[in-house]
N, C-alpha and C. Protein backbone atom coordinates (compact mmCIF):
# COMPACT_ATOMS: atom_id res chain seq x y z
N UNK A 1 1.83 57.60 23.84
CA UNK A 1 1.06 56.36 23.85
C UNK A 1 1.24 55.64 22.51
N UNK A 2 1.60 54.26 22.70
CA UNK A 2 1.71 53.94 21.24
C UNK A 2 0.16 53.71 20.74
N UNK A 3 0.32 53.71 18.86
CA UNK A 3 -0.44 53.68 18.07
C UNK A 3 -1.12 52.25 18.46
N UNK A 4 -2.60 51.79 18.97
CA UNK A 4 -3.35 50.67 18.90
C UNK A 4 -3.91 50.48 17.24
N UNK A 5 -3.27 48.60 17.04
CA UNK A 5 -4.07 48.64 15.76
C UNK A 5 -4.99 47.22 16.16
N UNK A 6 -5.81 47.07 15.03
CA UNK A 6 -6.57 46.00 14.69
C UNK A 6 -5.66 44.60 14.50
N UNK A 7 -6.24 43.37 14.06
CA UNK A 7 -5.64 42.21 13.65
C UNK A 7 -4.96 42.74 12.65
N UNK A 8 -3.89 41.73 12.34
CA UNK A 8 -2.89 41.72 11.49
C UNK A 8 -2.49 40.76 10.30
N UNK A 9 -2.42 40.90 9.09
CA UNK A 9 -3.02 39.82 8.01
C UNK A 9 -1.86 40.29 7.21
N UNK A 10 -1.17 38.86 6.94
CA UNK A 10 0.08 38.71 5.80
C UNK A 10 -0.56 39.62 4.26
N UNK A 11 0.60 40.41 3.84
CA UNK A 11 0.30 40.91 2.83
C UNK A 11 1.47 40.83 1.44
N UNK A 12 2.50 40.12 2.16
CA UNK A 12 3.66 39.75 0.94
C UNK A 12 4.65 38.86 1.67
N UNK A 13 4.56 37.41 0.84
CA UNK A 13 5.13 36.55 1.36
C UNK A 13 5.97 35.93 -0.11
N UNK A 14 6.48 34.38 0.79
CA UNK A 14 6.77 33.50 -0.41
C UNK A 14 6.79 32.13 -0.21
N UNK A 15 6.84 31.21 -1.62
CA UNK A 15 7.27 29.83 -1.25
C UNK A 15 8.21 29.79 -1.50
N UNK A 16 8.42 28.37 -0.33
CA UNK A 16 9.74 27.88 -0.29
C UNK A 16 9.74 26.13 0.21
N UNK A 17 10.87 25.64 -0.34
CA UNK A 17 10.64 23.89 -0.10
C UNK A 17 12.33 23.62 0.66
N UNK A 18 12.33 22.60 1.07
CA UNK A 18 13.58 21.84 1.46
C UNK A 18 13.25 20.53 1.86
N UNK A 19 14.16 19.96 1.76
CA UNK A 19 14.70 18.27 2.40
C UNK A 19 15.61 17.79 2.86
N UNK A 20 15.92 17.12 3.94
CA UNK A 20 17.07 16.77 4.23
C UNK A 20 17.03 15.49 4.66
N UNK A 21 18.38 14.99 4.58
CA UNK A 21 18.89 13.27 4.83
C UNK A 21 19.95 13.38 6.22
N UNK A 22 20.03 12.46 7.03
CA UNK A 22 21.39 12.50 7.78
C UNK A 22 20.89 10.86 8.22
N UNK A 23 22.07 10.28 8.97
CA UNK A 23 22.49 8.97 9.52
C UNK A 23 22.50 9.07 11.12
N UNK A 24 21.99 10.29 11.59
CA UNK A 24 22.28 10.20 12.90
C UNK A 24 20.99 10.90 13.55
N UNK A 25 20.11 10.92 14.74
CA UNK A 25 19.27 11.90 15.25
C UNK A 25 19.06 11.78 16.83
N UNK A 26 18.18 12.35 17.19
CA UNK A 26 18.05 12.37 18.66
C UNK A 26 16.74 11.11 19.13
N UNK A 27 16.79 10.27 19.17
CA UNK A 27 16.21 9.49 19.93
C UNK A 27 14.80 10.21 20.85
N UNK A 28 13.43 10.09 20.46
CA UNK A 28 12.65 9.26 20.09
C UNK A 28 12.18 10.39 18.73
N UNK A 29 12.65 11.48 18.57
CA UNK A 29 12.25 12.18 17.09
C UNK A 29 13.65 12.15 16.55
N UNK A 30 14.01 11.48 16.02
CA UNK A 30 15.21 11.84 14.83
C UNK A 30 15.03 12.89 13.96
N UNK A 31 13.25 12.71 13.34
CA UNK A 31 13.23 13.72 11.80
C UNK A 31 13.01 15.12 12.01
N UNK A 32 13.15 15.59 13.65
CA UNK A 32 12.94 16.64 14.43
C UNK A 32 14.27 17.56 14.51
N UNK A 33 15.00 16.69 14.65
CA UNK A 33 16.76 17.56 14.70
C UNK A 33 17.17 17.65 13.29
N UNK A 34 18.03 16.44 13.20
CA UNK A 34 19.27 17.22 12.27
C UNK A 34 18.52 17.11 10.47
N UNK A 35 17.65 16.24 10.65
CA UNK A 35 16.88 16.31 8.81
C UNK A 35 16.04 17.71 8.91
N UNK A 36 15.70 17.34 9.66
CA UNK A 36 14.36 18.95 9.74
C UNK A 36 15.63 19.76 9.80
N UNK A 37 16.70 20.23 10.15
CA UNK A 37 17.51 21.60 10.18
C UNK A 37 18.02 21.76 9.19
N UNK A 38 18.47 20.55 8.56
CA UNK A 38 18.82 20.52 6.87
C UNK A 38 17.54 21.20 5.71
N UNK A 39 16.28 20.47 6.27
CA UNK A 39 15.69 21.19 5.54
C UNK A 39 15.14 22.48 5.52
N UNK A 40 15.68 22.97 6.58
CA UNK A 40 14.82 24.11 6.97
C UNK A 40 16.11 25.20 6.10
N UNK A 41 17.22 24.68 6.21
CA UNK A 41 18.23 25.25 5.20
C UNK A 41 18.46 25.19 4.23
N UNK A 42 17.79 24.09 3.77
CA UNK A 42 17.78 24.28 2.04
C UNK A 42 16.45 25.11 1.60
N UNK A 43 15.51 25.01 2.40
CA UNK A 43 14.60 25.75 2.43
C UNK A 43 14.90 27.79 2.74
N UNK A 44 16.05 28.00 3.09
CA UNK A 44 16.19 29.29 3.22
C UNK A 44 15.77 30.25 4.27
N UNK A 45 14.90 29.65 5.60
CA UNK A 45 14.29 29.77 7.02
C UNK A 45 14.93 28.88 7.69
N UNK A 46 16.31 28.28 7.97
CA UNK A 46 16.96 28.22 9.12
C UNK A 46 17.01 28.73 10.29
N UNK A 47 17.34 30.01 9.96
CA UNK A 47 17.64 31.40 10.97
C UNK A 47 16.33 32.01 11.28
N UNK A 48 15.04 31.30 11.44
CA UNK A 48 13.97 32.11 11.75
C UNK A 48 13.23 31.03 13.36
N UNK A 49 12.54 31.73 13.69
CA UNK A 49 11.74 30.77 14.91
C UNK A 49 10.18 30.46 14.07
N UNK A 50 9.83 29.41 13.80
CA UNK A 50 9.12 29.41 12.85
C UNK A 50 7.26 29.03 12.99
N UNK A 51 6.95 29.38 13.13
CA UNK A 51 5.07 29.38 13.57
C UNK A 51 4.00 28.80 12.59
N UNK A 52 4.08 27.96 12.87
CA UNK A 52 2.45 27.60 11.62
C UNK A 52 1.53 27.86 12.07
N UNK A 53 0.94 28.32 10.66
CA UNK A 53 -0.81 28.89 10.65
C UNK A 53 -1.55 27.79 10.77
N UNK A 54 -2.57 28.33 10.50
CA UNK A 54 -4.01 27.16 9.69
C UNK A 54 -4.09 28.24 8.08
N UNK A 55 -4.95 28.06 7.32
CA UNK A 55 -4.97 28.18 6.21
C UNK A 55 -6.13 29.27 5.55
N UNK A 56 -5.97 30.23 5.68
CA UNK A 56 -6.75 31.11 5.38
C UNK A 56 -5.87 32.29 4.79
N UNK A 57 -5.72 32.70 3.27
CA UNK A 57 -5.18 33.72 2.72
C UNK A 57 -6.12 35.17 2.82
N UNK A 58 -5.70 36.51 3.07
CA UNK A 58 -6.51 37.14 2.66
C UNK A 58 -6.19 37.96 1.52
N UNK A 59 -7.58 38.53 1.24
CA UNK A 59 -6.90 39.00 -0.30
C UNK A 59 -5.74 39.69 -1.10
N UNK A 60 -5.38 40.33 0.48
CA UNK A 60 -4.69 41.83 -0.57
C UNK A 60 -3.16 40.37 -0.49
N UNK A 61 -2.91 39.20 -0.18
CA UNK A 61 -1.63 38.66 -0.67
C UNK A 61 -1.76 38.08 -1.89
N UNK A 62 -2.72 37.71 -2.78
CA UNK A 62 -2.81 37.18 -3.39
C UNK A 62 -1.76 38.15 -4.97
N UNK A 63 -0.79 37.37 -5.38
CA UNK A 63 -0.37 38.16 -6.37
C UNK A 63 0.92 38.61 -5.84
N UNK A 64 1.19 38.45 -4.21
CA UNK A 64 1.99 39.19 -3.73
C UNK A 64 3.10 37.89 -3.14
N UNK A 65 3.28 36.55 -3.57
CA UNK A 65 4.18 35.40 -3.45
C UNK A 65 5.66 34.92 -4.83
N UNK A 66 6.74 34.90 -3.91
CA UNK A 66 7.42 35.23 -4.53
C UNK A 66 8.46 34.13 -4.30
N UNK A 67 9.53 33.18 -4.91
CA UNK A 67 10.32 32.44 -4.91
C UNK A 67 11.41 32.83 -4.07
N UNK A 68 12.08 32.09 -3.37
CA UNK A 68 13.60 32.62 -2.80
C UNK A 68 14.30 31.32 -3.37
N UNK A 69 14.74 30.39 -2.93
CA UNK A 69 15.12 29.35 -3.83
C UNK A 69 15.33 28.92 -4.84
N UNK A 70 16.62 28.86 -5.98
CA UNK A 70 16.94 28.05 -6.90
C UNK A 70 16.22 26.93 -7.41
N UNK A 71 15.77 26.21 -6.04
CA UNK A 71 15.01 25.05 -6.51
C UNK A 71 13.57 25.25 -7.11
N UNK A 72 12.84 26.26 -6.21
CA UNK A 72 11.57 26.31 -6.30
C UNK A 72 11.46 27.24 -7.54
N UNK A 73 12.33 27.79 -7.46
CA UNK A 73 11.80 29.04 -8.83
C UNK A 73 12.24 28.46 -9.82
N UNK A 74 12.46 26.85 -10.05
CA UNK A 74 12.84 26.28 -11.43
C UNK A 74 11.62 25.26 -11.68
N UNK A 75 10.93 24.74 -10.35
CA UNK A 75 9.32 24.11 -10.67
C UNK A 75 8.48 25.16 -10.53
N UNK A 76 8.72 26.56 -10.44
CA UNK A 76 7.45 27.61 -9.77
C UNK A 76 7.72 28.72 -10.86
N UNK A 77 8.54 28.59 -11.92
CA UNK A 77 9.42 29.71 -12.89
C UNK A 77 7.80 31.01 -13.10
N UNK A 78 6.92 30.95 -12.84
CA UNK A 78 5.84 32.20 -13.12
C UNK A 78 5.94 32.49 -11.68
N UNK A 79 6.16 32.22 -10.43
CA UNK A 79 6.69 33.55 -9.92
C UNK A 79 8.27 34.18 -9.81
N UNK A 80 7.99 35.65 -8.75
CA UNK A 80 9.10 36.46 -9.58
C UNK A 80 10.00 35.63 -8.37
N UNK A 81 11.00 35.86 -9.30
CA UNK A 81 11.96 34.98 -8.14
C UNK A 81 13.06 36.25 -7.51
N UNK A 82 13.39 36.32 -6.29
CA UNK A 82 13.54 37.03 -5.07
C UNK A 82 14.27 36.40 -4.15
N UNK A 83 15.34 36.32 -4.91
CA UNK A 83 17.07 35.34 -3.63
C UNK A 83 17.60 36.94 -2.53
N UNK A 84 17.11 37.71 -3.13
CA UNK A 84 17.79 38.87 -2.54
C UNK A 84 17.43 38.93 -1.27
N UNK A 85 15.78 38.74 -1.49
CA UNK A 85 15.27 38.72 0.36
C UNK A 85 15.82 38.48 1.28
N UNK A 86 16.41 37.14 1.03
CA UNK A 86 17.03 36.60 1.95
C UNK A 86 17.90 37.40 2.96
N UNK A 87 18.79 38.00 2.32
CA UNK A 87 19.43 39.20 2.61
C UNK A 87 18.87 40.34 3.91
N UNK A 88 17.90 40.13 3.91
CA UNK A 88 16.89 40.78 4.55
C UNK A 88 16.48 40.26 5.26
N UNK A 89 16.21 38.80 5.67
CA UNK A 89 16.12 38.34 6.99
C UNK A 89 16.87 38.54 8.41
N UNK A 90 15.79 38.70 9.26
CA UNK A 90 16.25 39.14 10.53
C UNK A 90 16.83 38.21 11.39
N UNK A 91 18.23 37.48 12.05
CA UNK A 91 18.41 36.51 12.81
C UNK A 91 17.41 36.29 13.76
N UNK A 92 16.54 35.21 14.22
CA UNK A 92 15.69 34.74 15.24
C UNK A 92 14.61 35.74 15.23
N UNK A 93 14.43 36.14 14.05
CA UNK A 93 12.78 36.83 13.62
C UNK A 93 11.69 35.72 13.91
N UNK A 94 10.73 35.82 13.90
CA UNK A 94 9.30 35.00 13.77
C UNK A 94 9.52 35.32 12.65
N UNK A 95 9.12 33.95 11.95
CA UNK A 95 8.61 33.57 10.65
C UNK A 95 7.14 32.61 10.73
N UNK A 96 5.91 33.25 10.12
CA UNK A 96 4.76 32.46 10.01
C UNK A 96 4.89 32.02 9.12
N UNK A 97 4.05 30.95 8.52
CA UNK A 97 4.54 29.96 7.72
C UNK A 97 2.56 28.91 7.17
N UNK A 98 2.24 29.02 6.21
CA UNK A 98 1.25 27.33 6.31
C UNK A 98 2.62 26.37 5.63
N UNK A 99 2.23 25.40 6.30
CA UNK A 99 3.41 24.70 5.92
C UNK A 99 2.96 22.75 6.17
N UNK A 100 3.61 22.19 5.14
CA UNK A 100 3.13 20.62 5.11
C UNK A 100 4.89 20.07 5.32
N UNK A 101 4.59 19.27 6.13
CA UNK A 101 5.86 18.64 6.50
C UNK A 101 6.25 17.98 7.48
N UNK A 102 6.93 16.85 6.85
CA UNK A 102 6.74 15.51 8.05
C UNK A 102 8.36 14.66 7.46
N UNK A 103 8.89 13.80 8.57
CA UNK A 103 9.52 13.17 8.34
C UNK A 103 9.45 11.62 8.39
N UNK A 104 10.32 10.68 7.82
CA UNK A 104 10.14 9.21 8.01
C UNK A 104 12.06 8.68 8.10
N UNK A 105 12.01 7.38 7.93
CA UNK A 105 13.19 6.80 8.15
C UNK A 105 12.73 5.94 7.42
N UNK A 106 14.50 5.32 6.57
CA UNK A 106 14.41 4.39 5.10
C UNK A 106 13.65 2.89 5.47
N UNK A 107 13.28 2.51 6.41
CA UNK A 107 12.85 1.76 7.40
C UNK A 107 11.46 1.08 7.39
N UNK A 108 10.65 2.39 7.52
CA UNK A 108 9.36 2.64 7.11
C UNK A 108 9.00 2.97 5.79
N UNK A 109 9.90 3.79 5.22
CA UNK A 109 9.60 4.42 3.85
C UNK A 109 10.55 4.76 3.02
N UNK A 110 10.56 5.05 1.65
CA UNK A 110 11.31 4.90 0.51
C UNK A 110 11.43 6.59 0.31
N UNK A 111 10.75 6.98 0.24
CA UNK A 111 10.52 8.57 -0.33
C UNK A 111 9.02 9.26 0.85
N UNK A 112 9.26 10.45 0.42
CA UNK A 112 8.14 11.59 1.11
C UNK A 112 8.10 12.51 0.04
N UNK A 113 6.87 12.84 0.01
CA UNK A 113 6.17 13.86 -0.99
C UNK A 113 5.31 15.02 -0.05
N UNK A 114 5.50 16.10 -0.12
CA UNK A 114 4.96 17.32 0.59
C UNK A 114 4.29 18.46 -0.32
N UNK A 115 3.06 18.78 0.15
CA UNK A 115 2.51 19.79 -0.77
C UNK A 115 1.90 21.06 0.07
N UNK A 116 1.27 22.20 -0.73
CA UNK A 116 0.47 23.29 0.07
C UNK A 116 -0.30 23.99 -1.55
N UNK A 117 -0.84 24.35 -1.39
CA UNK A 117 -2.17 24.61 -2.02
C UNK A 117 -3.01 25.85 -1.86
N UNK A 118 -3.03 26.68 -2.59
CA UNK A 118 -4.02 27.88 -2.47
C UNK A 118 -5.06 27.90 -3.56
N UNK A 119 -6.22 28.00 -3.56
CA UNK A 119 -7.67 28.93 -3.99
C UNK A 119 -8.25 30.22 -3.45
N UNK A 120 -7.99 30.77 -4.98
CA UNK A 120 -8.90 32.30 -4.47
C UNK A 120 -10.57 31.66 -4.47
N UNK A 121 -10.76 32.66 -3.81
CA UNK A 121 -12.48 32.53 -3.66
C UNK A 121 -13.47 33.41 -3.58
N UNK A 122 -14.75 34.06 -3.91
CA UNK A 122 -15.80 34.90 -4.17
C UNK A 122 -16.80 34.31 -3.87
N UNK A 123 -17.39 35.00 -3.73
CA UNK A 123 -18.70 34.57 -2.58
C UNK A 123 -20.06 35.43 -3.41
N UNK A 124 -21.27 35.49 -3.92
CA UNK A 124 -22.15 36.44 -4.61
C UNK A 124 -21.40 37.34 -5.40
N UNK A 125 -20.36 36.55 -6.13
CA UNK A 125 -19.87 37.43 -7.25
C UNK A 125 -18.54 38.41 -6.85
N UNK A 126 -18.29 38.26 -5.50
CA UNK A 126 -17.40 39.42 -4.62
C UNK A 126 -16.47 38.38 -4.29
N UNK A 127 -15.00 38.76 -4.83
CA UNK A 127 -13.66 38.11 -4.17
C UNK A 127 -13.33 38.71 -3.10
N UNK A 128 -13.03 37.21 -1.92
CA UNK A 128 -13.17 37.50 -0.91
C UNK A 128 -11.89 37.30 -0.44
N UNK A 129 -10.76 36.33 -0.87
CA UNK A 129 -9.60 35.92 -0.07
C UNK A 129 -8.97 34.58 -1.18
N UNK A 130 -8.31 34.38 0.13
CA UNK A 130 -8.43 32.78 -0.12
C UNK A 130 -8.53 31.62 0.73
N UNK A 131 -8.06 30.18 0.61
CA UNK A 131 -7.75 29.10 1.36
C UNK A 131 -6.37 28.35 1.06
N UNK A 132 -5.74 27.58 1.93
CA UNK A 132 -4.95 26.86 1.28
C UNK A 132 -5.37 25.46 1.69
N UNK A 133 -4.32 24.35 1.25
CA UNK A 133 -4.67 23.05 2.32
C UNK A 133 -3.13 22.44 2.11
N UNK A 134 -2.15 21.82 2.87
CA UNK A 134 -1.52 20.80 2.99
C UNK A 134 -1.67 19.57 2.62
N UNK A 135 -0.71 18.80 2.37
CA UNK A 135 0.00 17.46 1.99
C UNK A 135 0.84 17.09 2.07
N UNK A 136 0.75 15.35 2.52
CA UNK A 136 2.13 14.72 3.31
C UNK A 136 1.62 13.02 2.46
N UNK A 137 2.43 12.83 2.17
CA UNK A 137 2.69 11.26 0.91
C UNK A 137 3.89 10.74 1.13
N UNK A 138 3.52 9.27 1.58
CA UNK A 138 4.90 8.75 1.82
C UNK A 138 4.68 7.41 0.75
N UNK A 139 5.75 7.16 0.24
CA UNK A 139 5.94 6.11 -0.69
C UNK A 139 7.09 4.71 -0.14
N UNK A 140 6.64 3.95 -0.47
CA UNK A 140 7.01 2.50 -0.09
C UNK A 140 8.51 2.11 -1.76
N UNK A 141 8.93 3.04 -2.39
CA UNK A 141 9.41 3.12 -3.34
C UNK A 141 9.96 4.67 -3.50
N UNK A 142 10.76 4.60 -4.44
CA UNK A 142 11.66 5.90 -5.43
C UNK A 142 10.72 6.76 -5.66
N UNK A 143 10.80 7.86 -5.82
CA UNK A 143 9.50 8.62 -7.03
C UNK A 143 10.37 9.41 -7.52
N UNK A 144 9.73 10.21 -8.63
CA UNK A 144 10.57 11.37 -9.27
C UNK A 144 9.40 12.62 -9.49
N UNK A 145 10.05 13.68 -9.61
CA UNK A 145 8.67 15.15 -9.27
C UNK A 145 7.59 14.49 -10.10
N UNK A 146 7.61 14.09 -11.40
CA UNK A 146 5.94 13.99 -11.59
C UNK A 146 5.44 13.38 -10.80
N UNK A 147 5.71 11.85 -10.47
CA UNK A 147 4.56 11.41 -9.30
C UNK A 147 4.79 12.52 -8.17
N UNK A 148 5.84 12.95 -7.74
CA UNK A 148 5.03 13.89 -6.56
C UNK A 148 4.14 14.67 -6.88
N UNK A 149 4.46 15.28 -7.86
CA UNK A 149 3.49 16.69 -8.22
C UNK A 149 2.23 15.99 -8.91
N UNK A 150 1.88 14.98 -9.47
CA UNK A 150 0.80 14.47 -9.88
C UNK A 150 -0.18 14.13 -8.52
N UNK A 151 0.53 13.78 -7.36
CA UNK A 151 -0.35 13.68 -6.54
C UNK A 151 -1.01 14.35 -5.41
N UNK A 152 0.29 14.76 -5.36
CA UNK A 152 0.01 16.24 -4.37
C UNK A 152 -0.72 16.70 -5.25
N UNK A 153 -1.05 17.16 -6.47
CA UNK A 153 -2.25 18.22 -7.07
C UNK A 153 -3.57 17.34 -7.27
N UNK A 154 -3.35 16.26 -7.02
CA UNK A 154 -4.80 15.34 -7.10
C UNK A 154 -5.58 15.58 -5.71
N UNK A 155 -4.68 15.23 -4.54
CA UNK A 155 -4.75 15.28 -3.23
C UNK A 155 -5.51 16.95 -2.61
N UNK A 156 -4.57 17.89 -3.30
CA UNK A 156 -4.86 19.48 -2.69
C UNK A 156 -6.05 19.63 -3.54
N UNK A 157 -5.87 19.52 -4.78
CA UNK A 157 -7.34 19.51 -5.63
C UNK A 157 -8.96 19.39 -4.80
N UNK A 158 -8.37 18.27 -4.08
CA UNK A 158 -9.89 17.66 -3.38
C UNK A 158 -10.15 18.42 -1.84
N UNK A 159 -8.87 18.80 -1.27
CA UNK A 159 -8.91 19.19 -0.20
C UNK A 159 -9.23 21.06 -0.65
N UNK A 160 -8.78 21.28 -1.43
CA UNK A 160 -9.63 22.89 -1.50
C UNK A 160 -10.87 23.10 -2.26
N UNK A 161 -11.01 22.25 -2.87
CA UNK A 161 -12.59 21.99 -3.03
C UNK A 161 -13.80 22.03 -2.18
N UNK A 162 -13.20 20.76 -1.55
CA UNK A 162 -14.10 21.06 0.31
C UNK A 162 -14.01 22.10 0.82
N UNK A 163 -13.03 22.73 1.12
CA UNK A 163 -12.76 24.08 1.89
C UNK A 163 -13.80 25.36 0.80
N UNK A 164 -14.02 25.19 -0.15
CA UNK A 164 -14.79 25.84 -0.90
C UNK A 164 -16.53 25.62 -0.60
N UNK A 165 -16.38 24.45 -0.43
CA UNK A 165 -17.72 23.93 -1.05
C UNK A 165 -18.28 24.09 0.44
N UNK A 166 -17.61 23.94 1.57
CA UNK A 166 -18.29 23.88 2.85
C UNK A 166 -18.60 25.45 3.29
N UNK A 167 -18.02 26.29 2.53
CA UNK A 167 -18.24 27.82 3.26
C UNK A 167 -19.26 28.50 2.26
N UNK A 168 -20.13 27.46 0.95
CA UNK A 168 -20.69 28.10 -0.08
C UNK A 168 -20.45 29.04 -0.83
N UNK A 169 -18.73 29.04 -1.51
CA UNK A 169 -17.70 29.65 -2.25
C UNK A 169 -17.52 29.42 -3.60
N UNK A 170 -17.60 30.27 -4.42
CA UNK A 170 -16.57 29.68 -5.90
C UNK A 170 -15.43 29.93 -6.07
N UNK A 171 -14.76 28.88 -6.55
CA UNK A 171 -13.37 29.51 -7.22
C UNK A 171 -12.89 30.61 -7.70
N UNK A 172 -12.03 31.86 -7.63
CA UNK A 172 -12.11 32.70 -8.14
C UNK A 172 -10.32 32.54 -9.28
N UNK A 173 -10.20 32.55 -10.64
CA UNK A 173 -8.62 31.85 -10.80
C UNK A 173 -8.65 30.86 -10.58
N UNK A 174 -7.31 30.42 -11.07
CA UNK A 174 -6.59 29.40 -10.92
C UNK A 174 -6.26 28.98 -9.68
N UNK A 175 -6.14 27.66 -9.10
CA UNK A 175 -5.46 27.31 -7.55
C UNK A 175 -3.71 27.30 -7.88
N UNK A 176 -3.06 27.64 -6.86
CA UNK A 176 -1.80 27.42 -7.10
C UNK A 176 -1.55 26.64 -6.33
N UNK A 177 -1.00 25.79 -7.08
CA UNK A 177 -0.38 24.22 -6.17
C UNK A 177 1.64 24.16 -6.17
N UNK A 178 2.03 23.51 -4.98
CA UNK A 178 3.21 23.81 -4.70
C UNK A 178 3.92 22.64 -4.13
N UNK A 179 4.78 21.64 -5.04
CA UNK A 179 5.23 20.83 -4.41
C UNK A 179 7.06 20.43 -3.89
N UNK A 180 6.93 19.61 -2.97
CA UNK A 180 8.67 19.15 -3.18
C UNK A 180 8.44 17.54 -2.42
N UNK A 181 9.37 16.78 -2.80
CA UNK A 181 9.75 15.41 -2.49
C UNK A 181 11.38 15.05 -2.27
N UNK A 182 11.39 13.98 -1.56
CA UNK A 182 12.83 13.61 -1.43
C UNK A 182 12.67 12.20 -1.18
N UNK A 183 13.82 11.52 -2.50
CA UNK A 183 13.45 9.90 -1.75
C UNK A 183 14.99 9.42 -0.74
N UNK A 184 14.35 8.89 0.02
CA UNK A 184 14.82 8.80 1.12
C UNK A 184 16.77 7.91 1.04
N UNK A 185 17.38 8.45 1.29
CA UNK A 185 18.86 7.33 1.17
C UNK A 185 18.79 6.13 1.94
N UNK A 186 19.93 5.06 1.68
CA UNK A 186 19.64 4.22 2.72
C UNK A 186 20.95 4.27 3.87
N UNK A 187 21.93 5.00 3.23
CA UNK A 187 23.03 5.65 4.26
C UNK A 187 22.65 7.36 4.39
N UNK A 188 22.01 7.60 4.43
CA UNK A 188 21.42 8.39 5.46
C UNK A 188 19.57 8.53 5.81
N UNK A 189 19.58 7.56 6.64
CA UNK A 189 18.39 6.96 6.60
C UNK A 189 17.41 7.79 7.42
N UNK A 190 17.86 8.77 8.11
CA UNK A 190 16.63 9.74 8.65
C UNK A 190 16.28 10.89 7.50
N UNK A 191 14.74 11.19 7.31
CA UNK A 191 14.75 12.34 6.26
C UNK A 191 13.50 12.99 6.84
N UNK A 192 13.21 14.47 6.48
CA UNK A 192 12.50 15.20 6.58
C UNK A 192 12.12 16.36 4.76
N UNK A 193 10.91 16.46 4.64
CA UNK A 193 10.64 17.17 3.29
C UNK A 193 9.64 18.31 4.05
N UNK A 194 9.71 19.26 3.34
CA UNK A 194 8.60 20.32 3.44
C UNK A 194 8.73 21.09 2.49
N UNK A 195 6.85 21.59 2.55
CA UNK A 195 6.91 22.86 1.47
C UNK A 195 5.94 23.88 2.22
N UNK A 196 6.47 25.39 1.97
CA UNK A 196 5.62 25.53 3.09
C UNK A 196 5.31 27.83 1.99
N UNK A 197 4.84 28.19 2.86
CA UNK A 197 4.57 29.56 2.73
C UNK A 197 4.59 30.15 3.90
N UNK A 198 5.54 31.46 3.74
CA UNK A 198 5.90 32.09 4.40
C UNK A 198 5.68 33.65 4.34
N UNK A 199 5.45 34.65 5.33
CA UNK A 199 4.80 35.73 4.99
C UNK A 199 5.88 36.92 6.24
N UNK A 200 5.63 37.45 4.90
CA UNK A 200 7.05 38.95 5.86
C UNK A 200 6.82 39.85 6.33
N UNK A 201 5.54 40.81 5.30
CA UNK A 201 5.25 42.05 5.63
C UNK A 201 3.89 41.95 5.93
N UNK A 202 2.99 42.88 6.68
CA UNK A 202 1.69 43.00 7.19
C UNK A 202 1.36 43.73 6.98
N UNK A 203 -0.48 44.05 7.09
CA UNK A 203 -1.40 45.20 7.17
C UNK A 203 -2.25 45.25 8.34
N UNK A 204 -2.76 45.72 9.33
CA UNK A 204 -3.55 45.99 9.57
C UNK A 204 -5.26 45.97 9.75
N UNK A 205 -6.02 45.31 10.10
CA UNK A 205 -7.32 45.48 9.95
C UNK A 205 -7.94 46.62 11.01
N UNK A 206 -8.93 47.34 10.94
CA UNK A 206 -9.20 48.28 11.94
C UNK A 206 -9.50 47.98 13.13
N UNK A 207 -9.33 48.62 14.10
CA UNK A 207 -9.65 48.29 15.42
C UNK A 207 -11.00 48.11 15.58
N UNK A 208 -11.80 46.81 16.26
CA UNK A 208 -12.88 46.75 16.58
C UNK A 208 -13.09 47.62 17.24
N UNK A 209 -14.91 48.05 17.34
CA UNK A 209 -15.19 48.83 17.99
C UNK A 209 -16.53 48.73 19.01
């Protein structure tokens, strides 16, 4: 008989960002095909089937997020950075993911800015987990990382605050904030940005009883 377990809660993951541009897409989502596949490859989860959460960390990951990307581990350089993983991905594994990410065309918009966001949190003095929250910013103009990252951390700032303040939580640490942007070409006018978190290994919670 196999072993019955309880729910199952990410316990070592990582971030990761990408963006992509192309001139061509599928009619009525363009930023669905070929920008989103670009980014999902510069992002380093191409090869995965990919699932978004909602936003709830639990504790034992905290401490346990780790870079795969060149890109990210040069705006994220305090965590450990971990290209090797990759290596270790399973073709057409599930990959869970919280993840912010949206596309536009040069048309509508100039640039896209994407964020994700974590707070630890304690409750009567007892750390309990965490939260995260998403972000999606589109600009009518160029930007360069500080305005992204200036706003995305203004934006997640306020949005994990609430998520704090509505469950009668304190901060526990620092929030870690996580951004990427891409401004948009005008010869290759479809684009897609994301930044997202991704989680590999699991634990267990006990079986209800």
């Amino acid at each position: 008989m196999d072993e019955m377990k309880g729910t199952r809660y990410p316990i070592f993951g990582f971030v990761t960002g990408g963006t992509g541009a192309f001139n061509d897409g599928i009619p009525p989502q363009p930023y669905e095909t070929f920008a989103y596949d670009l980014a999902l490859h510069e992002a380093g989860i191409e090869n995965f089937n990919v699932i978004p959460y909602t936003s709830v960390m639990p504790p034992e990951i905290r401490g346990n997020l780790v870079t795969i990307t060149p890109e990210m581990n040069q705006k994220f350089h305090y965590l450990p950075f971990r290209p090797d993983i990759k290596d270790q991905f399973h073709h057409g594994a599930v990959l869970e993911v919280i993840v912010a990410g949206s596309g536009a065309n040069y048309v509508e918009h100039k640039a896209i800015a994407t964020g994700v966001g974590i707070v630890w949190a304690k409750k009567n003095g007892k750390f309990v987990g965490g939260f995260a929250a998403e972000y999606v910013q589109y600009y009518d103009s160029k930007i360069d990382d500080e305005i992204a990252g200036a706003e995305v951390r203004m934006w997640l700032n306020k949005s994990l605050n609430h998520e704090l303040s509505m469950r009668g939580m304190e901060q526990d640490g620092d929030k870690e904030l996580f951004h990427n942007f891409i401004n948009i070409p005008s010869d290759n006018p479809f684009a897609y940005c994301l930044t997202a978190i991704g989680f590999l290994n699991f634990g267990y919670a006990p079986l209800a009883k």
